[in-house]
N, C-alpha and C. Protein backbone atom coordinates (compact mmCIF):
# COMPACT_ATOMS: atom_id res chain seq x y z
N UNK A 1 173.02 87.44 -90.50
CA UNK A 1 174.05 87.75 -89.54
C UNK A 1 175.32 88.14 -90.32
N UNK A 2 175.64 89.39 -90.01
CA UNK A 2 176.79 89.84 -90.56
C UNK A 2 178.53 89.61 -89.60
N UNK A 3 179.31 89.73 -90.51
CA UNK A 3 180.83 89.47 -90.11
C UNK A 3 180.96 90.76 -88.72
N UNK A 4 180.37 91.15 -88.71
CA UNK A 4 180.94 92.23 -87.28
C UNK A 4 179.92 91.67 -86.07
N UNK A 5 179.12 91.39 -86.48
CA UNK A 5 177.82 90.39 -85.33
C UNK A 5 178.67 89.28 -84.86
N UNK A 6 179.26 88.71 -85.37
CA UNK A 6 180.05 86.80 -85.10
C UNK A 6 181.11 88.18 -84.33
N UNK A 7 181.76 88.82 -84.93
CA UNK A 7 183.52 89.05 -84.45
C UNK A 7 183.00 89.30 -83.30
N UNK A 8 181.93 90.26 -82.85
CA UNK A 8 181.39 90.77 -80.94
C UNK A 8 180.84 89.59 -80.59
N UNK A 9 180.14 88.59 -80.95
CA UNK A 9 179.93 88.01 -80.12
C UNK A 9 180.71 86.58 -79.89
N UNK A 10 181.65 86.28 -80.82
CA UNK A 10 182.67 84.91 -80.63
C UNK A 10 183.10 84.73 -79.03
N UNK A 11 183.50 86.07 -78.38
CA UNK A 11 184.04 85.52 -77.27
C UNK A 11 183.20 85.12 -76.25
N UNK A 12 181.99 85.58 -76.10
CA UNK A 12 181.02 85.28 -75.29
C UNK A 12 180.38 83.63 -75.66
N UNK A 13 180.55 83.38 -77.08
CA UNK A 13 179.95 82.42 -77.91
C UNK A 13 181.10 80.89 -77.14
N UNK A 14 182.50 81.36 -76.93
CA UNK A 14 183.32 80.37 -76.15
C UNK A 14 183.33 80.23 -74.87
N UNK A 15 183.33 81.55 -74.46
CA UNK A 15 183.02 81.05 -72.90
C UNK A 15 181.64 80.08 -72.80
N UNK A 16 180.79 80.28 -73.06
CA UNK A 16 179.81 79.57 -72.56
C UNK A 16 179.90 77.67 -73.02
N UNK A 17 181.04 77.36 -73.59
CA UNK A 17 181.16 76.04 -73.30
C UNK A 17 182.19 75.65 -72.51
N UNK A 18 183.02 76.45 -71.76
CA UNK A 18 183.67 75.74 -70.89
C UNK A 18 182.87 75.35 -69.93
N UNK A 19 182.10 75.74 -69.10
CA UNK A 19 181.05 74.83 -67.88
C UNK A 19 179.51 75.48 -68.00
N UNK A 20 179.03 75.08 -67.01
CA UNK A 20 177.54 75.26 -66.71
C UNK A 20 178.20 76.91 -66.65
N UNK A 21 178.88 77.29 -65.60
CA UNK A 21 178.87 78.45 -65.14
C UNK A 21 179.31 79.51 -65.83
N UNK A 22 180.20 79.20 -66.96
CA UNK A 22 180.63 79.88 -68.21
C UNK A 22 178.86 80.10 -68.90
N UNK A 23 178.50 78.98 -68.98
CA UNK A 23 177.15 79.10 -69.76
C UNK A 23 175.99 80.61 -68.94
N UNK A 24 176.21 80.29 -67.74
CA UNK A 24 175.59 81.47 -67.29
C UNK A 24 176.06 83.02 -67.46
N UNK A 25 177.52 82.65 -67.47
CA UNK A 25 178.47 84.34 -67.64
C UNK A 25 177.82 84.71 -68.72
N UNK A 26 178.10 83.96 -69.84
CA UNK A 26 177.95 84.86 -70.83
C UNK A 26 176.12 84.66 -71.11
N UNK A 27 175.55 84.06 -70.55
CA UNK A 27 173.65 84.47 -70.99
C UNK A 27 173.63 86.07 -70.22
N UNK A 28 174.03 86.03 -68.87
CA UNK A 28 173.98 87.65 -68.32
C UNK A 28 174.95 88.41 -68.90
N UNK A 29 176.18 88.42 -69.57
CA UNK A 29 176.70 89.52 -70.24
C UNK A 29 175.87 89.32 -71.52
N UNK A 30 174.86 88.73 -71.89
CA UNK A 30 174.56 89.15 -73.32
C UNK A 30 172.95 89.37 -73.05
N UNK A 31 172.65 89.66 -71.79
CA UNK A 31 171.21 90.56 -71.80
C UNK A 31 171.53 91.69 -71.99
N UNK A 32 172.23 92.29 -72.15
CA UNK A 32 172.59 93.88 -72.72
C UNK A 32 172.39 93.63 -74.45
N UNK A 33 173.17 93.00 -74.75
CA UNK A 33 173.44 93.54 -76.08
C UNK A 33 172.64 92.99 -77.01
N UNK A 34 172.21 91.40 -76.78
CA UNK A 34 171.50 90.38 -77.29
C UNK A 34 172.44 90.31 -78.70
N UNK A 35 173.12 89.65 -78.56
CA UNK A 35 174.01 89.01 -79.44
C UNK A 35 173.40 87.69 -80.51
N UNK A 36 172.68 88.00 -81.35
CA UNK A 36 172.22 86.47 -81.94
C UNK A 36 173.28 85.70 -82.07
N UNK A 37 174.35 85.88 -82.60
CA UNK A 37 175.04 84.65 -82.34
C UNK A 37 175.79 83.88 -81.17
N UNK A 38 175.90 85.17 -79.47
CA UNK A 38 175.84 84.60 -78.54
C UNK A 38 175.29 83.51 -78.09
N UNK A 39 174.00 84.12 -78.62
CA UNK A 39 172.80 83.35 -78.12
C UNK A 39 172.24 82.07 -78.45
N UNK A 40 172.37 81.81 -80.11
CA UNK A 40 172.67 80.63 -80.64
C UNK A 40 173.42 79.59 -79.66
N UNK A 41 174.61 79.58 -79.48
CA UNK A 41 175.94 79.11 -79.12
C UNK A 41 175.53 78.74 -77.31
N UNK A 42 175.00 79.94 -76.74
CA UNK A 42 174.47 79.53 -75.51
C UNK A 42 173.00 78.60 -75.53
N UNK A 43 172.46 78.81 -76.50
CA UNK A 43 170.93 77.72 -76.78
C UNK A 43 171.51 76.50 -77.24
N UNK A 44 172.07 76.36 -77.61
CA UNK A 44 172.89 74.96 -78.21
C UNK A 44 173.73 73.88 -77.26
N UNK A 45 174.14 74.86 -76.30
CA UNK A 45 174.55 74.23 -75.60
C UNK A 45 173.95 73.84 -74.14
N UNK A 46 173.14 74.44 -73.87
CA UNK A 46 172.28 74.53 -72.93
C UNK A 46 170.93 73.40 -73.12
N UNK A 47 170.81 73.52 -74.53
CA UNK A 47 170.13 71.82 -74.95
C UNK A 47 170.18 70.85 -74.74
């Protein structure tokens, strides 16, 4: 994972711990792009 992968996906990577429903915003804004480190961050917390 490179430094421009984290910088696009950090903000999606925070929303998804403010609530359940943050957790959902950003899993559907990141079926487009598939962000691995979105996705991390939303699997982690969703655990």
């Amino acid at each position: 994972m490179n430094q421009q992968t984290i910088k696009e996906g950090k903000t999606l990577a925070i929303v998804c711990y403010f609530t359940f429903v943050g957790a959902l915003i950003a899993i559907f804004l990141n079926l487009e792009k598939k962000n691995p480190y979105t996705s991390f961050h939303v699997r982690k917390w969703l655990a």
